[in-house]
N, C-alpha and C. Protein backbone atom coordinates (compact mmCIF):
# COMPACT_ATOMS: atom_id res chain seq x y z
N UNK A 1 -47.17 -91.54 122.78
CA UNK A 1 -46.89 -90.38 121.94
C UNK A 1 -45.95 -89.45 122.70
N UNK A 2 -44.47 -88.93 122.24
CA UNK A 2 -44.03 -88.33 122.94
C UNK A 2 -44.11 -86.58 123.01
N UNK A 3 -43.63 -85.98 123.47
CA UNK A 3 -44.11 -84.27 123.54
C UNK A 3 -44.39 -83.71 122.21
N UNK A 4 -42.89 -84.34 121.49
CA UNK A 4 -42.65 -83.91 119.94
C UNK A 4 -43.57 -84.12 119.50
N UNK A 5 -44.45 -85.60 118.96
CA UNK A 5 -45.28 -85.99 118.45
C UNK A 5 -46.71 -85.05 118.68
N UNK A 6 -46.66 -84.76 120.20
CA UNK A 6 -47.67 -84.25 120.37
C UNK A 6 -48.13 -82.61 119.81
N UNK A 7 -46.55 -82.18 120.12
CA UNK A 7 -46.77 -80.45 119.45
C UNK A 7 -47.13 -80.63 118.41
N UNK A 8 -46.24 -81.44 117.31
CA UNK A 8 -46.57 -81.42 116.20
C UNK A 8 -48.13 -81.71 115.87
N UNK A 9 -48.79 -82.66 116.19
CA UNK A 9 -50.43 -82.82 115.83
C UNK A 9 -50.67 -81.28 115.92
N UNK A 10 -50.54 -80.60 117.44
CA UNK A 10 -51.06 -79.32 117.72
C UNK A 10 -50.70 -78.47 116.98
N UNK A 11 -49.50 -78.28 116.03
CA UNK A 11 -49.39 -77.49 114.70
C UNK A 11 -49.76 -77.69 113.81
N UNK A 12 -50.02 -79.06 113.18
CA UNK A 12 -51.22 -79.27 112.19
C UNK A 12 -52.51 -78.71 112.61
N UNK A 13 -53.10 -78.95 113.61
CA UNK A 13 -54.48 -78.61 114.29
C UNK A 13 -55.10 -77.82 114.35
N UNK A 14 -53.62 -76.57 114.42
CA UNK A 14 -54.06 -75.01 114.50
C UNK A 14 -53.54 -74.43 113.64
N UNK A 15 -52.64 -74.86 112.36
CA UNK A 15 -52.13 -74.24 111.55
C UNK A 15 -53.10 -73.18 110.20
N UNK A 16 -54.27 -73.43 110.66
CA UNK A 16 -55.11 -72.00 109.88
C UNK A 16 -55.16 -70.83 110.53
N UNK A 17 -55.75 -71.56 111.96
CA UNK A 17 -55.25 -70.18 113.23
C UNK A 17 -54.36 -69.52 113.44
N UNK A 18 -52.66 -70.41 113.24
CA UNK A 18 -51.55 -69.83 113.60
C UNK A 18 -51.10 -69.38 112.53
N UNK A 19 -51.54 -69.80 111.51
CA UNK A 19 -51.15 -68.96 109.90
C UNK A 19 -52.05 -67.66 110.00
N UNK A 20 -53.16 -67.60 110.13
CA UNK A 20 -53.86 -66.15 110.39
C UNK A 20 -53.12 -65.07 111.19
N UNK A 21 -52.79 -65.70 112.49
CA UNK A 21 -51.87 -64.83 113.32
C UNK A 21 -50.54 -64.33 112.78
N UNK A 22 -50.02 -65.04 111.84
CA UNK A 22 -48.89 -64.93 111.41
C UNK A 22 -48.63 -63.89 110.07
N UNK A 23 -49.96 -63.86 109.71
CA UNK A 23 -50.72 -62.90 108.06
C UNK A 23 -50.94 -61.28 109.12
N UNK A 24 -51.40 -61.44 110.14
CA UNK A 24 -51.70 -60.38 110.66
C UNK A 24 -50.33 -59.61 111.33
N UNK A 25 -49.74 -60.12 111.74
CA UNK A 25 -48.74 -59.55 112.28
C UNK A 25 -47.49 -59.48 111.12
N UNK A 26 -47.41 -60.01 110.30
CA UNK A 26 -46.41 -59.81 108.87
C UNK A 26 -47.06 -58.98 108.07
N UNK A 27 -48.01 -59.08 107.50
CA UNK A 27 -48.93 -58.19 107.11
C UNK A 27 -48.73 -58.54 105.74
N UNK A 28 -48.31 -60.08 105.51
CA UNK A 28 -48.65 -60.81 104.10
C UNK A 28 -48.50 -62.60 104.11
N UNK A 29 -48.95 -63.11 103.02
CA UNK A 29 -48.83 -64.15 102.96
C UNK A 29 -47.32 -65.41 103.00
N UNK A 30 -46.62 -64.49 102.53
CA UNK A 30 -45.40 -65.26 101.95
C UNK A 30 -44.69 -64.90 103.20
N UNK A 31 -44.58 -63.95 104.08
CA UNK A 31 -44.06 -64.09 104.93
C UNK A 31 -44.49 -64.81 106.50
N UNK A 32 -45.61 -64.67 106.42
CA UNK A 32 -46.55 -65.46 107.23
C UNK A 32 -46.04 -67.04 106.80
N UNK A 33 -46.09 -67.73 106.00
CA UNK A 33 -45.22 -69.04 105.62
C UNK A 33 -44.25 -69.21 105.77
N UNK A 34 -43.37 -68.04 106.28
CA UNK A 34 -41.60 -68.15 106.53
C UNK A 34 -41.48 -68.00 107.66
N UNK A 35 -42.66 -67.80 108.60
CA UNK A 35 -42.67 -68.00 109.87
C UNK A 35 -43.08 -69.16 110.48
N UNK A 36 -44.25 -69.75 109.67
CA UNK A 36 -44.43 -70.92 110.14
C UNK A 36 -43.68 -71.73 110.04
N UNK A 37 -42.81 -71.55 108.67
CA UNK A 37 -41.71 -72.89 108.37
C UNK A 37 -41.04 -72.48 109.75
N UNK A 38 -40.42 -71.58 110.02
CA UNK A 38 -39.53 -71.52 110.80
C UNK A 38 -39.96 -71.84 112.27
N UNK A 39 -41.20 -71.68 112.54
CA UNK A 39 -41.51 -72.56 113.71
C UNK A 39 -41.34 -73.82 113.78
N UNK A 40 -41.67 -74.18 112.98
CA UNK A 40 -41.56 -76.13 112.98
C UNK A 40 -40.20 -76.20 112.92
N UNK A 41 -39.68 -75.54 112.07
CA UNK A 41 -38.24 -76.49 112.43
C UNK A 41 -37.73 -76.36 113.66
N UNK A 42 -37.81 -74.97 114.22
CA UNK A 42 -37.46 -74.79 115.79
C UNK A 42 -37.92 -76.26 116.44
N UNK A 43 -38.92 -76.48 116.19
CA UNK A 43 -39.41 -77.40 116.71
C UNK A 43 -38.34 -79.30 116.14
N UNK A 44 -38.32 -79.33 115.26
CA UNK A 44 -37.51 -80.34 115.25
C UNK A 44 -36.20 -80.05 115.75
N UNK A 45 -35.73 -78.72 115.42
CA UNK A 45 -33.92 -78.74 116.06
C UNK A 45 -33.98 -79.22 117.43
N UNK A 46 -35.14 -78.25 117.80
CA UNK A 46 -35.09 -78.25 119.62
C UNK A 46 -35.89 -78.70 120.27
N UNK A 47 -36.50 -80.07 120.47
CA UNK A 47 -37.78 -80.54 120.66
C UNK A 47 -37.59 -80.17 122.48
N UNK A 48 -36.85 -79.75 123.04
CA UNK A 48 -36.37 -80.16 123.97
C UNK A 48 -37.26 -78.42 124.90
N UNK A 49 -37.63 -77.31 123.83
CA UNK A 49 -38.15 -76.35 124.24
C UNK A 49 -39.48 -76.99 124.54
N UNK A 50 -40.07 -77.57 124.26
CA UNK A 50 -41.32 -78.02 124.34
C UNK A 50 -41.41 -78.22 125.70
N UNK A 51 -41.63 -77.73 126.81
CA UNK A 51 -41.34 -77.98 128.00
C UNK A 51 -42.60 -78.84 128.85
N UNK A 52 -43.68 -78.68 128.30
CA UNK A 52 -44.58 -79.02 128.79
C UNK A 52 -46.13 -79.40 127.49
N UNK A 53 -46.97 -80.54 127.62
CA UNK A 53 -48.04 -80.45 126.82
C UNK A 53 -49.66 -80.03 127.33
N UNK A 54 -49.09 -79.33 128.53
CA UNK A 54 -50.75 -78.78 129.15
C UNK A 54 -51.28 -77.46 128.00
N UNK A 55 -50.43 -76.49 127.21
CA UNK A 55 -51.35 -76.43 126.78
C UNK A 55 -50.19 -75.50 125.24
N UNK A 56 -50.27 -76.85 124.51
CA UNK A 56 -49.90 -76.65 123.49
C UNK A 56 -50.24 -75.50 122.17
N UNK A 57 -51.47 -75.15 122.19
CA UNK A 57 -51.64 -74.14 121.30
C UNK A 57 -51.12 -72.88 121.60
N UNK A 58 -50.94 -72.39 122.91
CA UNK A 58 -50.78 -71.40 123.42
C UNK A 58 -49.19 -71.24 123.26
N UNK A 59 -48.75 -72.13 122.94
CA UNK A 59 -47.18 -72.25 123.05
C UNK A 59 -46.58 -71.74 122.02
N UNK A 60 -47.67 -72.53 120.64
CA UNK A 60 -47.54 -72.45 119.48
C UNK A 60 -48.01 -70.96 118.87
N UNK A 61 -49.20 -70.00 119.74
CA UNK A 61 -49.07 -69.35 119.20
C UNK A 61 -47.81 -68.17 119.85
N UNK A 62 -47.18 -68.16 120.81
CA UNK A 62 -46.21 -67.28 121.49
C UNK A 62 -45.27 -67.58 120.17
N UNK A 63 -44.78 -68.64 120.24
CA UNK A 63 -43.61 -69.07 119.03
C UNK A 63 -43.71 -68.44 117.55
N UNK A 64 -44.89 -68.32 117.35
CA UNK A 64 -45.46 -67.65 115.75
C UNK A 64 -45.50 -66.45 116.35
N UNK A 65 -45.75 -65.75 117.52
CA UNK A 65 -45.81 -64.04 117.43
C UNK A 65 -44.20 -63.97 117.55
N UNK A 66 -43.93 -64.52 118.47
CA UNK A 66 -42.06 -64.58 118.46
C UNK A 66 -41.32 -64.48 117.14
N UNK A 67 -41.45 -65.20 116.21
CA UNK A 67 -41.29 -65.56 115.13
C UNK A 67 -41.02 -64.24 114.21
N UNK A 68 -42.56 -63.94 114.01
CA UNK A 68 -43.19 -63.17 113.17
C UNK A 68 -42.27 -61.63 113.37
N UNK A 69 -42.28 -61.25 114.86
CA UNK A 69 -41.76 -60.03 115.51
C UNK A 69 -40.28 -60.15 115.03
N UNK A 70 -39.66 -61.13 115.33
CA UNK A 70 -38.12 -61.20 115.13
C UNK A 70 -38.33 -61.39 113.23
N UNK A 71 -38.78 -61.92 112.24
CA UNK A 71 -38.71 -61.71 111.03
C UNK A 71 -38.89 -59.67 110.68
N UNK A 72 -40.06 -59.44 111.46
CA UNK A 72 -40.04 -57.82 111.01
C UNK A 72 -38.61 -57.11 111.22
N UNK A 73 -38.15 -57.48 112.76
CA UNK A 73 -37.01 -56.81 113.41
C UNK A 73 -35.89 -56.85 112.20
N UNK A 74 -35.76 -58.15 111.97
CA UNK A 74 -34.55 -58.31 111.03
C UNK A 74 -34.92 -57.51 109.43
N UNK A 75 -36.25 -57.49 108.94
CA UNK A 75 -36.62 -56.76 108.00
C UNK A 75 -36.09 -55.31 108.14
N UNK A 76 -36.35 -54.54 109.03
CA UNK A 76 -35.93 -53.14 109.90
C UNK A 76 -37.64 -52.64 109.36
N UNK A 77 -38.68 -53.54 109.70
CA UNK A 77 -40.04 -53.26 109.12
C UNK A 77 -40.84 -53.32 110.94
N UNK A 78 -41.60 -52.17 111.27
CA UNK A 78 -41.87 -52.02 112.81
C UNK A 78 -42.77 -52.59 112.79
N UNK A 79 -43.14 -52.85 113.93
CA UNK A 79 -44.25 -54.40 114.36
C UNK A 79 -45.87 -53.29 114.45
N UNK A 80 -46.35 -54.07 114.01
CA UNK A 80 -47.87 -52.99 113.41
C UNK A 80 -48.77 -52.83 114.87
N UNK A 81 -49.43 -51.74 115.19
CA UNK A 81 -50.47 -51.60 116.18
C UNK A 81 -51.36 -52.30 116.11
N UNK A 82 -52.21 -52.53 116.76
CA UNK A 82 -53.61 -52.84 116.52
C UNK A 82 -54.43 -52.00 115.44
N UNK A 83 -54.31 -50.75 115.31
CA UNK A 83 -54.84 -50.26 115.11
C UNK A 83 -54.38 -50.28 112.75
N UNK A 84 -53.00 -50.61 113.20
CA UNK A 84 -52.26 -50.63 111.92
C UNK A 84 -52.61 -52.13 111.06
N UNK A 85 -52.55 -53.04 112.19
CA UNK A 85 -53.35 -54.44 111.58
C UNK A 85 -55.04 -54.30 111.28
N UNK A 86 -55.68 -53.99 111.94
CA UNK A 86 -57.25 -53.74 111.55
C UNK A 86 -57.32 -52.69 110.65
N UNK A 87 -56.59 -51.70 109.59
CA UNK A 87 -56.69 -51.13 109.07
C UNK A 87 -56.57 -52.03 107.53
N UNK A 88 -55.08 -52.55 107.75
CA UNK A 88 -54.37 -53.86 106.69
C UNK A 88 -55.71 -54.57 106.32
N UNK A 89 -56.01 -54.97 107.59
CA UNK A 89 -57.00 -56.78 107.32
C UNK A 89 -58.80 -55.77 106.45
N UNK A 90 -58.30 -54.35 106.63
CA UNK A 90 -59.87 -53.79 105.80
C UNK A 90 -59.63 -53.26 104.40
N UNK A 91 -58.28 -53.40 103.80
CA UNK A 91 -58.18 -53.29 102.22
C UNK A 91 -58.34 -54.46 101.73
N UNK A 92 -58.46 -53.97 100.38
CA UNK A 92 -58.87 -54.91 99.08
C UNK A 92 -57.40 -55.84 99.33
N UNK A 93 -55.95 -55.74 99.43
CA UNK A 93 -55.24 -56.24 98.69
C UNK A 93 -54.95 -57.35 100.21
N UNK A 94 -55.42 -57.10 101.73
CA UNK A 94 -55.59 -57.85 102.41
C UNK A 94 -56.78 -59.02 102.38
N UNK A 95 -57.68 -58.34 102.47
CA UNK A 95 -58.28 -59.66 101.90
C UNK A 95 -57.88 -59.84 100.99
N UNK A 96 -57.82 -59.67 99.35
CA UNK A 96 -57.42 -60.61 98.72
C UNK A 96 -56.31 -61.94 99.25
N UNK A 97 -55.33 -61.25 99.76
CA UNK A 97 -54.31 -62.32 100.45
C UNK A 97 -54.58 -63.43 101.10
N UNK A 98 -55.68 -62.44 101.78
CA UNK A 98 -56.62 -63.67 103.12
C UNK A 98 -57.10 -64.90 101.94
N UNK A 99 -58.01 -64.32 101.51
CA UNK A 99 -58.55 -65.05 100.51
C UNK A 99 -57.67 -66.33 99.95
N UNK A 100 -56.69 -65.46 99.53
CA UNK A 100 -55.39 -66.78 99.00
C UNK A 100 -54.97 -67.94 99.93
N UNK A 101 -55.00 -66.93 100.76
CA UNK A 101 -54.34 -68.25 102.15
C UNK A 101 -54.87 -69.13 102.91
N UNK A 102 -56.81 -69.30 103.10
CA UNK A 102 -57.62 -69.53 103.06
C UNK A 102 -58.29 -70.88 101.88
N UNK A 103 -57.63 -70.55 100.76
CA UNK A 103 -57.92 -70.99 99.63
C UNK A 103 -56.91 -72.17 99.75
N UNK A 104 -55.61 -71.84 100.22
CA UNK A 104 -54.59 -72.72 99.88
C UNK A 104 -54.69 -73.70 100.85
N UNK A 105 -54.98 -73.16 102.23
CA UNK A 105 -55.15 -74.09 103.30
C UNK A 105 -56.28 -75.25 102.92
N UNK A 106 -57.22 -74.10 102.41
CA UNK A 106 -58.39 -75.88 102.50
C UNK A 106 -57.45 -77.01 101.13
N UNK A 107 -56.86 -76.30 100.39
CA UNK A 107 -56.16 -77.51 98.83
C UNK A 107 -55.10 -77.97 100.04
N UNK A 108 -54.34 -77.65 100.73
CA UNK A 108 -53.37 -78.63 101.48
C UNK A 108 -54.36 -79.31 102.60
N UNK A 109 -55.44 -79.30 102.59
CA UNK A 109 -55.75 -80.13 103.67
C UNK A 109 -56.74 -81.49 103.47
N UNK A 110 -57.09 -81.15 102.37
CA UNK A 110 -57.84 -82.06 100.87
C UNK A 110 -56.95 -82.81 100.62
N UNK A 111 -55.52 -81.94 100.17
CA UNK A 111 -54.40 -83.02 99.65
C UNK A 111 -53.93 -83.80 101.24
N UNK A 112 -53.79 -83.68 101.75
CA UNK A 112 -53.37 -84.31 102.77
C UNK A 112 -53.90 -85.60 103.13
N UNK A 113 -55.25 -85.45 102.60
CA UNK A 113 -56.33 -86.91 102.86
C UNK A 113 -55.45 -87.86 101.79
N UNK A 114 -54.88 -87.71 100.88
CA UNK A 114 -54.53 -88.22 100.24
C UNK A 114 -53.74 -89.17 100.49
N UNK A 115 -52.98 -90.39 99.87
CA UNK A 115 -52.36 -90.99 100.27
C UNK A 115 -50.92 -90.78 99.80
N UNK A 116 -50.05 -90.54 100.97
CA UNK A 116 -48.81 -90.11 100.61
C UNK A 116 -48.08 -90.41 98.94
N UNK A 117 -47.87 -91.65 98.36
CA UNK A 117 -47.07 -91.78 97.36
C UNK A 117 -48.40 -90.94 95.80
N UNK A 118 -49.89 -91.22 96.51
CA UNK A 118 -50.33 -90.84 95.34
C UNK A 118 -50.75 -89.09 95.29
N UNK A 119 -50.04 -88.23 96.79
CA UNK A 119 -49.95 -87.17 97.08
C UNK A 119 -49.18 -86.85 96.25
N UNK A 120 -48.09 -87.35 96.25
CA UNK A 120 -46.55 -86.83 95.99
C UNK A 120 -46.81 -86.61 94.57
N UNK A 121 -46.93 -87.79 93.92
CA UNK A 121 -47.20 -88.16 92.61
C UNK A 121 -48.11 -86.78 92.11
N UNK A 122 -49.20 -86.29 92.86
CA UNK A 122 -49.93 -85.65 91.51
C UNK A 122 -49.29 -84.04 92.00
N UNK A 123 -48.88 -84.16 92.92
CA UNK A 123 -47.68 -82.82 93.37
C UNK A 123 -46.71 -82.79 92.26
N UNK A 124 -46.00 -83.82 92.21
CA UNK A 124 -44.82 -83.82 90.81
C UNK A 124 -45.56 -83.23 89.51
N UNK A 125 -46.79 -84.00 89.57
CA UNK A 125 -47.54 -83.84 87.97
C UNK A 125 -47.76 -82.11 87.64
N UNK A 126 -48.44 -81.76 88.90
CA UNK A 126 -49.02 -80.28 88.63
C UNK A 126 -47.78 -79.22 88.96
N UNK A 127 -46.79 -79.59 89.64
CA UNK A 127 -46.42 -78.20 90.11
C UNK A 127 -44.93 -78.20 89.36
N UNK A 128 -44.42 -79.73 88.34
CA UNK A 128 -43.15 -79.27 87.73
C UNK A 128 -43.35 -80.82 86.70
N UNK A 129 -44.29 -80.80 86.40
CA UNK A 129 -44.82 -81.41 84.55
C UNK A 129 -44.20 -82.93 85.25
N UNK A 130 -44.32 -83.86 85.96
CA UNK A 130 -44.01 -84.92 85.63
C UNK A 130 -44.41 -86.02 84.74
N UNK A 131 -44.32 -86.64 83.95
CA UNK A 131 -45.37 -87.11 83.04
C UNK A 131 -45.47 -88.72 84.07
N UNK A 132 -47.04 -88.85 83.30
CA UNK A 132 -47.83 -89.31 84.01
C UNK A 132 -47.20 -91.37 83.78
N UNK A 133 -46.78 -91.15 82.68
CA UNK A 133 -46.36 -92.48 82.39
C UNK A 133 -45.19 -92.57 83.27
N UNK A 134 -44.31 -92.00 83.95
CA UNK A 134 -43.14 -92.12 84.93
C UNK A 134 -43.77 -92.31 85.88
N UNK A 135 -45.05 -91.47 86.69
CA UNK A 135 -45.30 -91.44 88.05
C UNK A 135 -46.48 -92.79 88.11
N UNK A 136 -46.83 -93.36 86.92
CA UNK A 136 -47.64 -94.67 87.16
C UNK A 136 -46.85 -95.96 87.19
N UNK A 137 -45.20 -95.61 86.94
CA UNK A 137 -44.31 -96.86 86.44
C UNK A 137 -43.81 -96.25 88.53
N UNK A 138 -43.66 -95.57 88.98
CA UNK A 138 -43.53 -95.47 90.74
C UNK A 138 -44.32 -95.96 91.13
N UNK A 139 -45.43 -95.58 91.37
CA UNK A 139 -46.85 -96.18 91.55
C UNK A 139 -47.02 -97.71 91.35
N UNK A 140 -46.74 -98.25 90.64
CA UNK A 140 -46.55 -99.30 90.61
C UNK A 140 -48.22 -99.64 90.13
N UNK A 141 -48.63 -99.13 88.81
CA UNK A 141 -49.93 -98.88 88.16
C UNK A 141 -49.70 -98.62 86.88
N UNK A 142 -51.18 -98.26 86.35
CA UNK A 142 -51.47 -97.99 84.33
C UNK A 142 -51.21 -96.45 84.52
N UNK A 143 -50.76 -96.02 83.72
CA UNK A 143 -50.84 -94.54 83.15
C UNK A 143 -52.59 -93.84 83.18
N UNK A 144 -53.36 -95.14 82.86
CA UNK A 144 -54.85 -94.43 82.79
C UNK A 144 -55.45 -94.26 84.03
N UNK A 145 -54.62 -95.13 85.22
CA UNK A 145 -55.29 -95.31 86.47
C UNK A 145 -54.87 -94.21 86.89
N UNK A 146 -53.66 -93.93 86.92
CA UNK A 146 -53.41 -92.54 87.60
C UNK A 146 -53.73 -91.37 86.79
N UNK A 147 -54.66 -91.49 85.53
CA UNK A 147 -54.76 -90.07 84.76
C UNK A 147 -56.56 -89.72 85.61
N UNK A 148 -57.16 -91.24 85.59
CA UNK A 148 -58.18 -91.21 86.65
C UNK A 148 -58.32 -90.71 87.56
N UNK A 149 -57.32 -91.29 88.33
CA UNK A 149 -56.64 -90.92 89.90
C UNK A 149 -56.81 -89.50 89.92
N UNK A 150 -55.78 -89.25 88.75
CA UNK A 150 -55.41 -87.48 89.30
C UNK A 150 -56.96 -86.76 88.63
N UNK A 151 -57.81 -86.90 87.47
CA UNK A 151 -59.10 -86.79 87.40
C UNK A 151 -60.11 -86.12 88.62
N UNK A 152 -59.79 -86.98 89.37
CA UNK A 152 -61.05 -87.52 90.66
C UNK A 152 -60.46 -86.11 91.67
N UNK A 153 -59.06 -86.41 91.33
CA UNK A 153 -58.55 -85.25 92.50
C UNK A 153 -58.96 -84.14 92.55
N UNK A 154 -58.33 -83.69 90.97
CA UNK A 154 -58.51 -82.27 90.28
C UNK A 154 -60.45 -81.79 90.57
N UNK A 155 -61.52 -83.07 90.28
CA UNK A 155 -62.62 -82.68 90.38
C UNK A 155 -62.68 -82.46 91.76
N UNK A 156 -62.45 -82.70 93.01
CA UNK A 156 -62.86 -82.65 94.15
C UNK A 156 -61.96 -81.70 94.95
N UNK A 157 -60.97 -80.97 94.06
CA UNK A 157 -60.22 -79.72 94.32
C UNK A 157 -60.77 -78.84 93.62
N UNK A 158 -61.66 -78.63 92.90
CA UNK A 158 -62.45 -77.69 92.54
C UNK A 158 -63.77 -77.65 93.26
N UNK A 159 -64.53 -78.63 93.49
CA UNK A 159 -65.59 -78.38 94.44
C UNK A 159 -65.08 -77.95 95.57
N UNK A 160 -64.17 -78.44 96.34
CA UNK A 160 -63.49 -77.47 97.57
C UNK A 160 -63.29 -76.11 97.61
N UNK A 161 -62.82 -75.53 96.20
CA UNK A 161 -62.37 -74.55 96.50
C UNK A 161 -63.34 -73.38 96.01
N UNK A 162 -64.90 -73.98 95.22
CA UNK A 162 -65.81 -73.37 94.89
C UNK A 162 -66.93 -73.51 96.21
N UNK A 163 -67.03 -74.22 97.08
CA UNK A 163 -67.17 -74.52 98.17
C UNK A 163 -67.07 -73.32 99.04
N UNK A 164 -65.41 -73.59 99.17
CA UNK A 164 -64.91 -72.09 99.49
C UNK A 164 -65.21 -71.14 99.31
N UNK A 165 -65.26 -70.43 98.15
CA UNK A 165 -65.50 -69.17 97.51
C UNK A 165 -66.65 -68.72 98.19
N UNK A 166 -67.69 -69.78 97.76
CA UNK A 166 -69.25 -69.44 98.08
C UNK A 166 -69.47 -69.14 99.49
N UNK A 167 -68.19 -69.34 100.26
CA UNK A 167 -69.21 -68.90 101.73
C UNK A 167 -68.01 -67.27 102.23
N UNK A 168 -67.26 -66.73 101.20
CA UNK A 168 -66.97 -65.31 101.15
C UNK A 168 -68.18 -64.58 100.47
């Protein structure tokens, strides 16, 4: 496994952690995701920063506060105190966010078990109408198998995310 390979596991690994860090110091969701994207790709342009794998999380999270700080800078939005983040993370409209991001992480990590082509597939279906008779003629399957398929999903993405709920 080479360094690359390796950071990367370690950004999957910690990516609830380093997305938290990234919600706290942006002081929202959508930008907290424009940091992470932008870590990883750092990471593919430049695998070559990766200097060492003794201790990868720590790397990963410098890179996401790095990140995060240089997204505010360029915003002309000032980097929050401690005191300005523990205030954020105690309103309603922070947690709610939390909540969201929390929510979304456990559905991408459910979907992830999935198997790539029949990932993709019910990704097409839900998030821009693919019909189901196209993505079972890819699939290389019945229209009913994958209405099943996606069935089974949809039920076990709702117990996840009621799952969820229940332990806020």
């Amino acid at each position: 496994m080479t360094l690359l390979e390796k950071a990367l596991s370690a950004y999957q690994e910690h990516y609830a952690s380093l997305s938290a860090l990234a919600v706290s110091i942006t002081g929202n969701v959508q930008d907290a995701e424009d940091v992470m994207q932008a870590v990883l790709l750092r990471f593919l342009e430049y695998p070559e920063r990766i200097t060492s794998a003794r201790n990868l999380r720590s790397f990963l999270q410098i890179a996401v506060r790095n990140q995060a700080i240089d997204l505010l800078r360029k915003r002309g939005r000032s980097i929050p105190t401690e005191h300005e983040v523990l205030t954020q993370c105690n309103s309603p409209r922070a947690a709610s966010d939390f909540d969201e991001m929390l929510s979304a992480l456990a559905l991408r990590k459910h979907l992830a078990e999935l198997p790539a082509p029949l990932q993709e597939a019910f990704l097409q279906h839900v998030l821009y109408g693919a019909r189901i008779k196209d993505l079972a003629k890819e699939l290389g399957t019945t229209p009913n198998a994958v209405t099943q398929q996606f069935r089974r999903i949809k039920a076990k993405l709702r117990a996840v995310l009621t799952e969820e709920a229940s332990h806020f």
